[in-house]
C-alpha atoms as a PDB file:
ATOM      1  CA  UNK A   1       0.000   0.000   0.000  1.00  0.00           C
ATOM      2  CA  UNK A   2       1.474   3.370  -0.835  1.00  0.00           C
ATOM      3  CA  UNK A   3       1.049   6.655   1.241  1.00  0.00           C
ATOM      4  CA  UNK A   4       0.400   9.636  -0.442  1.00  0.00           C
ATOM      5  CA  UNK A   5       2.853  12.625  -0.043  1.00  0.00           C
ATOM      6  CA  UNK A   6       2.983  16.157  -0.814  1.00  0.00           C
ATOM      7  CA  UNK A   7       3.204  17.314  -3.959  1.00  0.00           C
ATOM      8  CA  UNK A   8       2.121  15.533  -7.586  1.00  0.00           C
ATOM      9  CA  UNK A   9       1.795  11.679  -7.236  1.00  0.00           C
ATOM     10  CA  UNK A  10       1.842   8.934  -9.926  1.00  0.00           C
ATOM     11  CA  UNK A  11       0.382   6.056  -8.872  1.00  0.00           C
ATOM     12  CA  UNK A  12      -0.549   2.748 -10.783  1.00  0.00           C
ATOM     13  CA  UNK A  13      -2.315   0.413  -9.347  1.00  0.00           C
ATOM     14  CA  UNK A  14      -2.886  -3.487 -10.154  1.00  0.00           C
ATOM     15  CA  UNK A  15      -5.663  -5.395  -9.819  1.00  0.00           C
ATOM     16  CA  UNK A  16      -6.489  -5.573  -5.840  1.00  0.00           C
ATOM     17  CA  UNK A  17      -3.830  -3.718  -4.944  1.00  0.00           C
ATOM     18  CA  UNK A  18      -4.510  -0.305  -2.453  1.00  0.00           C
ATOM     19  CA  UNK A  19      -3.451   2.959  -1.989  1.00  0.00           C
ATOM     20  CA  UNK A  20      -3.827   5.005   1.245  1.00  0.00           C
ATOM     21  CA  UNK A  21      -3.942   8.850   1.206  1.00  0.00           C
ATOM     22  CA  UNK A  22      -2.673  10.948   4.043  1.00  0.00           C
ATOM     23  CA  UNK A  23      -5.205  12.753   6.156  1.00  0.00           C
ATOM     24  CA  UNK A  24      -2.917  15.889   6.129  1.00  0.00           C
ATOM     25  CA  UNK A  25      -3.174  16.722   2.914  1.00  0.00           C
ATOM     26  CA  UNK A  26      -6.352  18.229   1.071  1.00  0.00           C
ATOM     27  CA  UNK A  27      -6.118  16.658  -2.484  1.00  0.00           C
ATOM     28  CA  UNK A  28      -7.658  16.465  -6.019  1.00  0.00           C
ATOM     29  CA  UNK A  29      -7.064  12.932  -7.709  1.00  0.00           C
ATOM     30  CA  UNK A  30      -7.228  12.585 -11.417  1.00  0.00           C
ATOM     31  CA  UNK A  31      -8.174   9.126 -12.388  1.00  0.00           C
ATOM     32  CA  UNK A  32      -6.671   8.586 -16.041  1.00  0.00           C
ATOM     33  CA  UNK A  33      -7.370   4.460 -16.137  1.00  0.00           C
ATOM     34  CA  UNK A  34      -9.497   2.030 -14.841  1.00  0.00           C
ATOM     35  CA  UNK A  35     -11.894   1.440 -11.819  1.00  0.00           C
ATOM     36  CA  UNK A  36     -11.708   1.939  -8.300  1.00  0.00           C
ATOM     37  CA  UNK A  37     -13.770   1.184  -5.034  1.00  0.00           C
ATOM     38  CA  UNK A  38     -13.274   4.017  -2.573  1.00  0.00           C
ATOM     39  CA  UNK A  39     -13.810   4.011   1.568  1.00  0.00           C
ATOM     40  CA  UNK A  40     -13.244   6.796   3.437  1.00  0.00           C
ATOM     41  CA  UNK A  41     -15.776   9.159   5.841  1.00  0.00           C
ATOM     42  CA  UNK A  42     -16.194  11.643   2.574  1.00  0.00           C
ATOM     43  CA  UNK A  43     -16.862   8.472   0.188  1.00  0.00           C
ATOM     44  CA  UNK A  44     -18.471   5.500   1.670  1.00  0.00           C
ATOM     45  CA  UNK A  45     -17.399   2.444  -0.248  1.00  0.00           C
ATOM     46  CA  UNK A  46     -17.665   4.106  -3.788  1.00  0.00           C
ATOM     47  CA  UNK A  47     -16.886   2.506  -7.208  1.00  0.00           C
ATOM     48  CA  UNK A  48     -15.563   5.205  -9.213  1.00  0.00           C
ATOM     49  CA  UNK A  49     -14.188   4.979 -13.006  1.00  0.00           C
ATOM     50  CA  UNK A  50     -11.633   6.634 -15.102  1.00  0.00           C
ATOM     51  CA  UNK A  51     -12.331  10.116 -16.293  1.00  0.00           C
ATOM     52  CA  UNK A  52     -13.310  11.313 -12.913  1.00  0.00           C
ATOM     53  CA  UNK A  53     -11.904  13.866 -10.313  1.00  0.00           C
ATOM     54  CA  UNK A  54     -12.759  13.307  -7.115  1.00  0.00           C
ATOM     55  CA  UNK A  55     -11.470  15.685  -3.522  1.00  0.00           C
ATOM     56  CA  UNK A  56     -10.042  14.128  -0.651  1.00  0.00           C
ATOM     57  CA  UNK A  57     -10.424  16.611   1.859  1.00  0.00           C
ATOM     58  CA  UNK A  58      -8.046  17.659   4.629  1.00  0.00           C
ATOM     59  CA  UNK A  59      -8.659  14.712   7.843  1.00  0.00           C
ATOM     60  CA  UNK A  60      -9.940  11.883   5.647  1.00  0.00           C
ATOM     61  CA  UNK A  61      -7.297   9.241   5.376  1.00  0.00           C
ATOM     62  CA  UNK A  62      -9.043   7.248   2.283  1.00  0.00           C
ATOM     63  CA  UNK A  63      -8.462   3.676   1.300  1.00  0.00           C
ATOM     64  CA  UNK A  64      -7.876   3.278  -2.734  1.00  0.00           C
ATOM     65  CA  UNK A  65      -8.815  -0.329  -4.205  1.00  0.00           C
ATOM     66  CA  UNK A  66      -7.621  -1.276  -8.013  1.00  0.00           C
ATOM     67  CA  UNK A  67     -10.744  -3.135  -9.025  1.00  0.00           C
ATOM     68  CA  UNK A  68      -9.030  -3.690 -12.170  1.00  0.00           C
ATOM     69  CA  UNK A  69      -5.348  -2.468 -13.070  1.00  0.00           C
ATOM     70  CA  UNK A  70      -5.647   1.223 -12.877  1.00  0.00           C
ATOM     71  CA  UNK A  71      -3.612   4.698 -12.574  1.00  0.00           C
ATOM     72  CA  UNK A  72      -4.512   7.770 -11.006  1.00  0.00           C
ATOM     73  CA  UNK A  73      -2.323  11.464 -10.211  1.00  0.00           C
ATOM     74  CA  UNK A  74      -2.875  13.077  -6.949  1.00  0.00           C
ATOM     75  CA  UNK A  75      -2.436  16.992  -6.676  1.00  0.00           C
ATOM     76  CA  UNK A  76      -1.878  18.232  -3.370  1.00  0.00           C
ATOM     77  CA  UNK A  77      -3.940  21.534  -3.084  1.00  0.00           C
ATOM     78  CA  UNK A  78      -3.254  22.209   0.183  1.00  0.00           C
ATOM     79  CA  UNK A  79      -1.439  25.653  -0.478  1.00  0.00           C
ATOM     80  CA  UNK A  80      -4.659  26.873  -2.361  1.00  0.00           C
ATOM     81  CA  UNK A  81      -7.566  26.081   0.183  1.00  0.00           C
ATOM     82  CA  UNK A  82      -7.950  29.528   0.445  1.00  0.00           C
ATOM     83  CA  UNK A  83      -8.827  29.666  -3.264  1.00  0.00           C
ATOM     84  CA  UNK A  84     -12.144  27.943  -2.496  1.00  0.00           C
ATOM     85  CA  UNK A  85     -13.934  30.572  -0.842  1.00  0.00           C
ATOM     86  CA  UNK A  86     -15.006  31.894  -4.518  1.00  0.00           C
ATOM     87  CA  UNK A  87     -17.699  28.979  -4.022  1.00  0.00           C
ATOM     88  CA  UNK A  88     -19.327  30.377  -0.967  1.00  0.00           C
ATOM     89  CA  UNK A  89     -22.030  31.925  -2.141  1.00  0.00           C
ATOM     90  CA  UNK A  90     -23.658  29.332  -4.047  1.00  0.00           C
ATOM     91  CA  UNK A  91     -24.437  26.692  -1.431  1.00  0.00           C
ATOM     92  CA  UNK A  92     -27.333  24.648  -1.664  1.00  0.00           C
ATOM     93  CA  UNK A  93     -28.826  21.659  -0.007  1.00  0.00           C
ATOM     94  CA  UNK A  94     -27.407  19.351  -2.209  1.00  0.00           C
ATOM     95  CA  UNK A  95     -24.311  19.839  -0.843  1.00  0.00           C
ATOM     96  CA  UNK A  96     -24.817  18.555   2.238  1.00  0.00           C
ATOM     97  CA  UNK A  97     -26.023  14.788   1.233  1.00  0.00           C
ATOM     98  CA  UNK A  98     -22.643  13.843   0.608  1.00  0.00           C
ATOM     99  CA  UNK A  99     -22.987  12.276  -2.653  1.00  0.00           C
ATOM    100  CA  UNK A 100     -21.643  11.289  -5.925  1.00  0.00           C
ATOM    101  CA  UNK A 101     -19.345  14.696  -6.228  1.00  0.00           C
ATOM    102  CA  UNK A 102     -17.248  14.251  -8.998  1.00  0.00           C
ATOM    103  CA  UNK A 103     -16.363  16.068 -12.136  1.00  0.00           C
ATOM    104  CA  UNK A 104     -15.868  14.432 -15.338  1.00  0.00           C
ATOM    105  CA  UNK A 105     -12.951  15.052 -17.664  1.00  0.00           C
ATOM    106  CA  UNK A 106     -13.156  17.656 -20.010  1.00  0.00           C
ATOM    107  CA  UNK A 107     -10.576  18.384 -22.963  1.00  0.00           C
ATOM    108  CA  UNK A 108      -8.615  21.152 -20.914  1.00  0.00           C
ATOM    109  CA  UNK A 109      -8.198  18.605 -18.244  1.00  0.00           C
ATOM    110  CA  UNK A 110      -7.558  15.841 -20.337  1.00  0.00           C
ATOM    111  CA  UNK A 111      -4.511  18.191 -21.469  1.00  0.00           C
ATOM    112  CA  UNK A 112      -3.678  19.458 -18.268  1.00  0.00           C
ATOM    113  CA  UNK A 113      -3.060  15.812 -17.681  1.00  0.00           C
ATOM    114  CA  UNK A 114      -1.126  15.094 -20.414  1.00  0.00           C
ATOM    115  CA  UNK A 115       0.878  18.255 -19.634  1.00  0.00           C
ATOM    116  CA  UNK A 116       2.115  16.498 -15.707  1.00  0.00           C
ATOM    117  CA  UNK A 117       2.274  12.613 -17.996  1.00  0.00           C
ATOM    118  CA  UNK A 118       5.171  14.695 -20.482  1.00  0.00           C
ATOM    119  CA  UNK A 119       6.673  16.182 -17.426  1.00  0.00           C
ATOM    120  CA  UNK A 120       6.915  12.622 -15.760  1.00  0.00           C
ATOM    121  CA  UNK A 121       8.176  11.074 -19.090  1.00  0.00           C
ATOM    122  CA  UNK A 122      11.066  13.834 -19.863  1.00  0.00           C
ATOM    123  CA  UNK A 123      12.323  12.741 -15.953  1.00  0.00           C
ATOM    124  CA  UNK A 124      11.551  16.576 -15.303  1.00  0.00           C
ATOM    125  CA  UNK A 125      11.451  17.551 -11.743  1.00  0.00           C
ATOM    126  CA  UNK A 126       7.772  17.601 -11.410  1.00  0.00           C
ATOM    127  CA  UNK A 127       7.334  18.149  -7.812  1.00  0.00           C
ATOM    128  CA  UNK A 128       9.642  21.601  -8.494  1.00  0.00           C
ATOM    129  CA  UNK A 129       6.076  22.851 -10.162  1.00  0.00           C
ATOM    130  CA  UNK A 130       3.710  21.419  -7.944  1.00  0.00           C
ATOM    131  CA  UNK A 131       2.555  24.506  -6.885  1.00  0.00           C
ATOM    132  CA  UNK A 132       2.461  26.026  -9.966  1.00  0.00           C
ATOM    133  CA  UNK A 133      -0.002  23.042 -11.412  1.00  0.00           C
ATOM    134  CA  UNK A 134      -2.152  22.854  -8.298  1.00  0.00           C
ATOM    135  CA  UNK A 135      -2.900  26.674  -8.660  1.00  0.00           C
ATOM    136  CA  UNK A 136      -3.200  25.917 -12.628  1.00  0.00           C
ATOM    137  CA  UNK A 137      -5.356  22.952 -12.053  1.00  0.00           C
ATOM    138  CA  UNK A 138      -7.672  25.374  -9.463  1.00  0.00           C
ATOM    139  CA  UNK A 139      -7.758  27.561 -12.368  1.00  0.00           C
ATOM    140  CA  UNK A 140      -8.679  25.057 -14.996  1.00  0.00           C
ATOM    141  CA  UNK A 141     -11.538  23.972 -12.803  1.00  0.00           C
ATOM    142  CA  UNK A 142     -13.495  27.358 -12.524  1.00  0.00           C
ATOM    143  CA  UNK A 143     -12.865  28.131 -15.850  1.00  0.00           C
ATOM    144  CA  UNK A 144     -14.498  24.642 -17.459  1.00  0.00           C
ATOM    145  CA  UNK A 145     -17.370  23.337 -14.641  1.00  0.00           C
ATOM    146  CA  UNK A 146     -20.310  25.623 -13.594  1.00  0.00           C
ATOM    147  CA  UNK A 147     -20.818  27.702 -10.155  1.00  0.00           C
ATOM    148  CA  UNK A 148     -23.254  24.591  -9.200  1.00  0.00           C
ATOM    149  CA  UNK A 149     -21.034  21.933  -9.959  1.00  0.00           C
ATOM    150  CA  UNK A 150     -17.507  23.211  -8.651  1.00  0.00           C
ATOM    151  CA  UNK A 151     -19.470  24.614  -5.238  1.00  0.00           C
ATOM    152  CA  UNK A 152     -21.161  20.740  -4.777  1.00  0.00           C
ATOM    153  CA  UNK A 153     -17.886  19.136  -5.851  1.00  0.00           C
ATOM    154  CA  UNK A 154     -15.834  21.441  -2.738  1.00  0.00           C
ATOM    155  CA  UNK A 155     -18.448  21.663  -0.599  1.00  0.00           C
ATOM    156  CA  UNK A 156     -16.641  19.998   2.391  1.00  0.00           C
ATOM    157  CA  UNK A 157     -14.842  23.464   2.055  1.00  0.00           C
ATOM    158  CA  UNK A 158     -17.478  25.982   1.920  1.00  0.00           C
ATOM    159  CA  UNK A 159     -17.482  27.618   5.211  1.00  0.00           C
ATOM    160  CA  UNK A 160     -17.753  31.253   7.007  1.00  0.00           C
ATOM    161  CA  UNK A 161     -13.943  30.765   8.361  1.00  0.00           C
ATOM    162  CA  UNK A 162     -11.983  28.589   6.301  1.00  0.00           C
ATOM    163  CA  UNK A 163      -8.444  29.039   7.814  1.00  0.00           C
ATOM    164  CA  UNK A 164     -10.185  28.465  11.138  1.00  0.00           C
ATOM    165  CA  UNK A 165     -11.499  25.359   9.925  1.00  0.00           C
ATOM    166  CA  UNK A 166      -8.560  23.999   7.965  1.00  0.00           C
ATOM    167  CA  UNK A 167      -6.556  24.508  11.276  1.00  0.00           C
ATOM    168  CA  UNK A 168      -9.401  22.683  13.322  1.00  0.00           C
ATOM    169  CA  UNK A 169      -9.240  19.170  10.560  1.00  0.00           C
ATOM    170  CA  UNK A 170      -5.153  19.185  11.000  1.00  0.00           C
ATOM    171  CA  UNK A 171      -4.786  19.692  14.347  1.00  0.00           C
ATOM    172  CA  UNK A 172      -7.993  17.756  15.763  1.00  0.00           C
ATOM    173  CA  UNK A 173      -6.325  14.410  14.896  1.00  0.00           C
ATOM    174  CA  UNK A 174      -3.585  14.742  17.129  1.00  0.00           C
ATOM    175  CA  UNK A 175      -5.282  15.917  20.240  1.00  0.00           C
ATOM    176  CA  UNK A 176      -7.725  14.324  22.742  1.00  0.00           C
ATOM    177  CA  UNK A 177     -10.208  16.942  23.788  1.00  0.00           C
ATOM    178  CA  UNK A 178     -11.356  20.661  23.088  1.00  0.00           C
ATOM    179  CA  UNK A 179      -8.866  22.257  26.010  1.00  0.00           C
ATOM    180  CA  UNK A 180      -6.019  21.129  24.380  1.00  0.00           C
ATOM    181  CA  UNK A 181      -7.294  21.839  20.799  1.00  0.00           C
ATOM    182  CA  UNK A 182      -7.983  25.451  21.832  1.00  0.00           C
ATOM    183  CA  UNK A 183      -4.565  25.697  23.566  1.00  0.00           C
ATOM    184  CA  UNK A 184      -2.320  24.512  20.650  1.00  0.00           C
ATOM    185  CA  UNK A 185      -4.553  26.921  18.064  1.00  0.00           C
ATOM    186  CA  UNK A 186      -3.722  29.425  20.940  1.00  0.00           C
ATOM    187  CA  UNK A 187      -8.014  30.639  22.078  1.00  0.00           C
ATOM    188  CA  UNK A 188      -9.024  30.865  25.164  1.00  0.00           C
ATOM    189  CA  UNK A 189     -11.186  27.899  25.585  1.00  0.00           C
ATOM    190  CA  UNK A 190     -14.931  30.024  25.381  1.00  0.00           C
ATOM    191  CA  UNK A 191     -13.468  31.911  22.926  1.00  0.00           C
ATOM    192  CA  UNK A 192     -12.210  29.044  20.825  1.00  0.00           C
ATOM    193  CA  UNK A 193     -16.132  27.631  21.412  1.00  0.00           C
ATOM    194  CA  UNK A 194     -17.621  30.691  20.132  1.00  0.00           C
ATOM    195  CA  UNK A 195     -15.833  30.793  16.831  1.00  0.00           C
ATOM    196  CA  UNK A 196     -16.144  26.833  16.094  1.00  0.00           C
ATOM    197  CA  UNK A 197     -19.542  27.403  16.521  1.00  0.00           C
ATOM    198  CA  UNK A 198     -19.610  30.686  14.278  1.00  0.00           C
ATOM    199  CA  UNK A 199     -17.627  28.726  11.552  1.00  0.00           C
ATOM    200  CA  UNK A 200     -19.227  25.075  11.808  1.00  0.00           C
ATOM    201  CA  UNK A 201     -22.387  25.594  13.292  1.00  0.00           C
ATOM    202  CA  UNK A 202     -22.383  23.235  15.822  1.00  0.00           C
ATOM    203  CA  UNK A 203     -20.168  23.117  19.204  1.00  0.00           C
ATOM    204  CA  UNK A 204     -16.749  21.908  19.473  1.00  0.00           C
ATOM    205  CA  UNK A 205     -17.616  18.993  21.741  1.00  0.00           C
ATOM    206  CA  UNK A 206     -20.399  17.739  19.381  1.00  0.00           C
ATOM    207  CA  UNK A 207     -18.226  18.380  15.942  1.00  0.00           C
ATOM    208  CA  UNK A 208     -14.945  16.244  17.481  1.00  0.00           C
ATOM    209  CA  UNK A 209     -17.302  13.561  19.451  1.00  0.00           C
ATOM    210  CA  UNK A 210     -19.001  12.671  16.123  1.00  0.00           C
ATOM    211  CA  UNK A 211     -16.023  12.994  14.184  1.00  0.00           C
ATOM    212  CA  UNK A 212     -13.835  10.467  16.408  1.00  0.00           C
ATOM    213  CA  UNK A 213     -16.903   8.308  16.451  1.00  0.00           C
ATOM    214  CA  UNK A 214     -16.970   8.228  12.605  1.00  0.00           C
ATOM    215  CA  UNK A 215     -13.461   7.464  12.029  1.00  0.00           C
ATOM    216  CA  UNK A 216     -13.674   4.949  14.716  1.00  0.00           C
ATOM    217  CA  UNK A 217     -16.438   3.733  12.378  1.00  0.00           C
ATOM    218  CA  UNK A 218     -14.665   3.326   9.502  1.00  0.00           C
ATOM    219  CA  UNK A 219     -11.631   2.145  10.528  1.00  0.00           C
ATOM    220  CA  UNK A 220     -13.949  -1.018  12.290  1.00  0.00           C
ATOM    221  CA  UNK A 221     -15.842  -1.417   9.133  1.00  0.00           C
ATOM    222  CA  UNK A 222     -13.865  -0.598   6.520  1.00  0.00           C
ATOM    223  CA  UNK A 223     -10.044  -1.722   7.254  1.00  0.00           C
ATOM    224  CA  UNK A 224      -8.316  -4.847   8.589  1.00  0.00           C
ATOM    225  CA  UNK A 225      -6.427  -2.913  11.366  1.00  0.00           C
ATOM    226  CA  UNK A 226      -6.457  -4.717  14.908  1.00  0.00           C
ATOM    227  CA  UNK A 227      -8.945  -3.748  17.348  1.00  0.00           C
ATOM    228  CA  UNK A 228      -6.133  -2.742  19.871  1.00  0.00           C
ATOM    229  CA  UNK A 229      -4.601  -0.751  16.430  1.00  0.00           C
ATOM    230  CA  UNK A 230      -7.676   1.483  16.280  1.00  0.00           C
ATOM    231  CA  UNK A 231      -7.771   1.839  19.763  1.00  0.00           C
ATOM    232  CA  UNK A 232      -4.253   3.149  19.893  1.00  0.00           C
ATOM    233  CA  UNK A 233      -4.276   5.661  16.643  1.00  0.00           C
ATOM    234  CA  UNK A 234      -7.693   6.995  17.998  1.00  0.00           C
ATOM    235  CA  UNK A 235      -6.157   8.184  20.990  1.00  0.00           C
ATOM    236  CA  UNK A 236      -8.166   6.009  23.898  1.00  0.00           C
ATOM    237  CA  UNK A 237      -6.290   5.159  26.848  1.00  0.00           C
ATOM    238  CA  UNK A 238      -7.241   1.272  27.956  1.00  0.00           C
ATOM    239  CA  UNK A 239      -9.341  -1.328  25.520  1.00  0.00           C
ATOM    240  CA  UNK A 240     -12.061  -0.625  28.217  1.00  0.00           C
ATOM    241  CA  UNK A 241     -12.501   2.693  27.825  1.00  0.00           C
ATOM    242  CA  UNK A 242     -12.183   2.336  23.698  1.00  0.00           C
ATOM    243  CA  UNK A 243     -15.465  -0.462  23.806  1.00  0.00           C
ATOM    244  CA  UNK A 244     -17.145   1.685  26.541  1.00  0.00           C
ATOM    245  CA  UNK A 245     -17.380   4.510  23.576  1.00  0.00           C
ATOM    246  CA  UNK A 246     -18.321   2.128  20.793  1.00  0.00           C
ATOM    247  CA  UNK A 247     -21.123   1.220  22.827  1.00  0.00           C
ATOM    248  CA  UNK A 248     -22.111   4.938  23.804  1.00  0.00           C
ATOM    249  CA  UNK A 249     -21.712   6.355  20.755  1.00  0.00           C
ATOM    250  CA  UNK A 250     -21.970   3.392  17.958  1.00  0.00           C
ATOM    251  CA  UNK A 251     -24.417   1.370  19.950  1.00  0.00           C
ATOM    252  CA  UNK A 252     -22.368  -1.610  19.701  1.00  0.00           C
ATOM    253  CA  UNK A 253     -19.019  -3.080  20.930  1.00  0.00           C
ATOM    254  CA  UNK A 254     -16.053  -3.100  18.482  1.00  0.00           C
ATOM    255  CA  UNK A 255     -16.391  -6.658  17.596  1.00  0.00           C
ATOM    256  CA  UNK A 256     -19.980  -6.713  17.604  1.00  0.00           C
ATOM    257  CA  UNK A 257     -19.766  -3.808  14.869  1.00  0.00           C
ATOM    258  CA  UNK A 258     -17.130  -5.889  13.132  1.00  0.00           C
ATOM    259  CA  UNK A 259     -18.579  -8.989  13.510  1.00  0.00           C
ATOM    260  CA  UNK A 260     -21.844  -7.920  12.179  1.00  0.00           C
ATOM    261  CA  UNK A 261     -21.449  -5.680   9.892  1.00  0.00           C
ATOM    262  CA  UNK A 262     -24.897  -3.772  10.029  1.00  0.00           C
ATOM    263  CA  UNK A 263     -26.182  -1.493   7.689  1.00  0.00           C
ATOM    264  CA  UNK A 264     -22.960   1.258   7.870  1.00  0.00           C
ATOM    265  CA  UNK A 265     -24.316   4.800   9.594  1.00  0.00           C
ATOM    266  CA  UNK A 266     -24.116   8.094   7.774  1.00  0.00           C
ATOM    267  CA  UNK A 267     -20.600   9.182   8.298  1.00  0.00           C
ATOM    268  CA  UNK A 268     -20.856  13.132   7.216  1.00  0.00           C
ATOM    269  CA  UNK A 269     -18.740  15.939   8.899  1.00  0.00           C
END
C-alpha cells in the first residue's frame, strides 16, 4: 500500500492492490485508467471509473482499491484552500447529502493531464512545479465546470472561516479533547467555542465527538487494522474505555460492529 505525499503523485495500481492517502493533505485525484472502489468518511465504499476527479479533503485518510489495473495522479492543493472561498455563495442543499461529487474530464483537463504525464516522461522535476499546477489545475476547474457543480464538488470546504477550519481538521487528529485543541490553536477555551460554533455551526464537543466516532467507524468497518490498532491511533487510553465509547456512541461493541457488519451509519462531517 502506498502513502500519499505532498506534492504531484503517480500512482498505478494493479488489480487488488490499495493505496492510502494521508489525512494531512487536502487533495484532487485525477483518475486517467481504470476502476476503483473508494472508503473513506467523505466516500463511503464508492466505485468510481476513469475520467473522474474526485477531492479528498483535509482529515480523511481514504483507502484506494484497483478493481481492475488502474492509474490515477494526486495533486496536493493544500497551499490553495484559500482559493475555495469563490464557491461560498452558491451553497445549496445538495451539498450537504454527501454524494456522488465528482467532475468528469473535459478536454482542458484531459490536457492538463497530459501536460504532468510529459513532465513525468522527460524525468523533469515535477514536484519543483507542484505549486504552480495545483494553482493551474484550481484555475482550470473554474474556468471549465459551472458555479453549481464546482461549489457541490468542494463543498466539504465551503465555510464562514476557512483558515479556522482547515486549522481545526489538522490539528484535531492529534489531540484528545477541546482544552487542548484550543490551547495549541492558541483561544481561550470560550473563545475558541464561540468561533467553532460561528464557523461550523455546531459546538466543538459535538463536531470532534461525532467525528472520532466516525473514524472509529470506519476504521472497524472498513479496514483490517487490529482492534487494539484502532484503539491506539484513535487516541483512547485502555481497551475498556475504547469499547465503553463504541457502545455509547456506535451502539455496539467493536467486535460486535465488526462482527456484524450492520447497515454502515451516515458518516458526514
Amino acid at each position: 500500500m502506498e502513502y500519499e505525499e505532498k506534492g504531484i503523485l503517480f500512482v498505478d495500481l494493479q488489480k487488488g492492490q490499495e493505496w492510502k492517502t494521508n489525512r494531512r493533505n487536502c487533495s484532487i485525484i485525477l483518475i486517467g485508467k481504470g476502476r476503483l472502489n473508494i472508503s473513506s468518511l467523505s466516500h463511503k465504499d464508492e466505485r468510481i471509473s476513469a475520467g473522474k476527479i474526485f477531492l479528498i479533503p483535509t482529515g480523511y485518510e481514504t483507502e484506494v482499491k484497483a478493481v481492475e489495473e488502474s492509474a490515477l495522479i494526486s495533486i496536493d492543493i493544500s497551499e490553495e484552500i484559500n482559493q475555495l472561498t469563490h464557491f461560498q455563495s452558491d451553497r445549496t442543499e445538495e451539498n450537504d447529502n454527501n454524494q456522488n461529487l465528482y467532475l468528469p474530464f473535459n478536454e482542458i483537463v484531459s490536457a492538463y493531464i497530459e501536460s504532468l504525464q510529459i513532465y513525468k516522461d522527460s524525468s523533469l522535476d515535477y514536484n519543483s512545479l507542484a505549486r504552480i499546477k495545483a494553482k493551474e489545475l484550481i484555475y482550470i476547474l473554474k474556468a471549465s465546470y459551472t458555479q453549481k457543480e464546482l461549489s457541490r464538488f468542494f463543498s466539504s470546504y465551503i465555510t464562514n472561516d476557512l483558515y479556522f477550519s482547515e486549522q481545526v481538521k489538522i490539528l484535531s487528529q492529534d489531540t484528545k479533547n477541546i482544552r487542548q485543541l484550543a490551547e495549541i490553536m492558541n483561544y481561550s477555551y470560550s473563545g475558541f467555542n464561540k468561533r467553532f460554533r460561528r464557523s461550523f455551526g455546531v459546538s466543538a464537543y459535538s463536531w470532534l465527538r461525532k467525528r472520532r466516532a466516525n473514524l472509529v467507524y470506519h476504521d472497524i468497518y472498513y479496514t483490517n487494522k487490529s482492534l487494539k490498532q484502532i484503539s491506539t491511533e484513535n487516541m483512547f487510553s485502555t481497551l475498556s474505555h475504547f469499547n465503553e465509547f463504541c457502545h455509547k456512541n456506535l451502539g455496539n461493541s467493536p467486535s460486535e460492529i465488526r462482527r456484524k457488519k450492520k447497515t454502515p451509519l451516515s458518516l458526514t462531517q
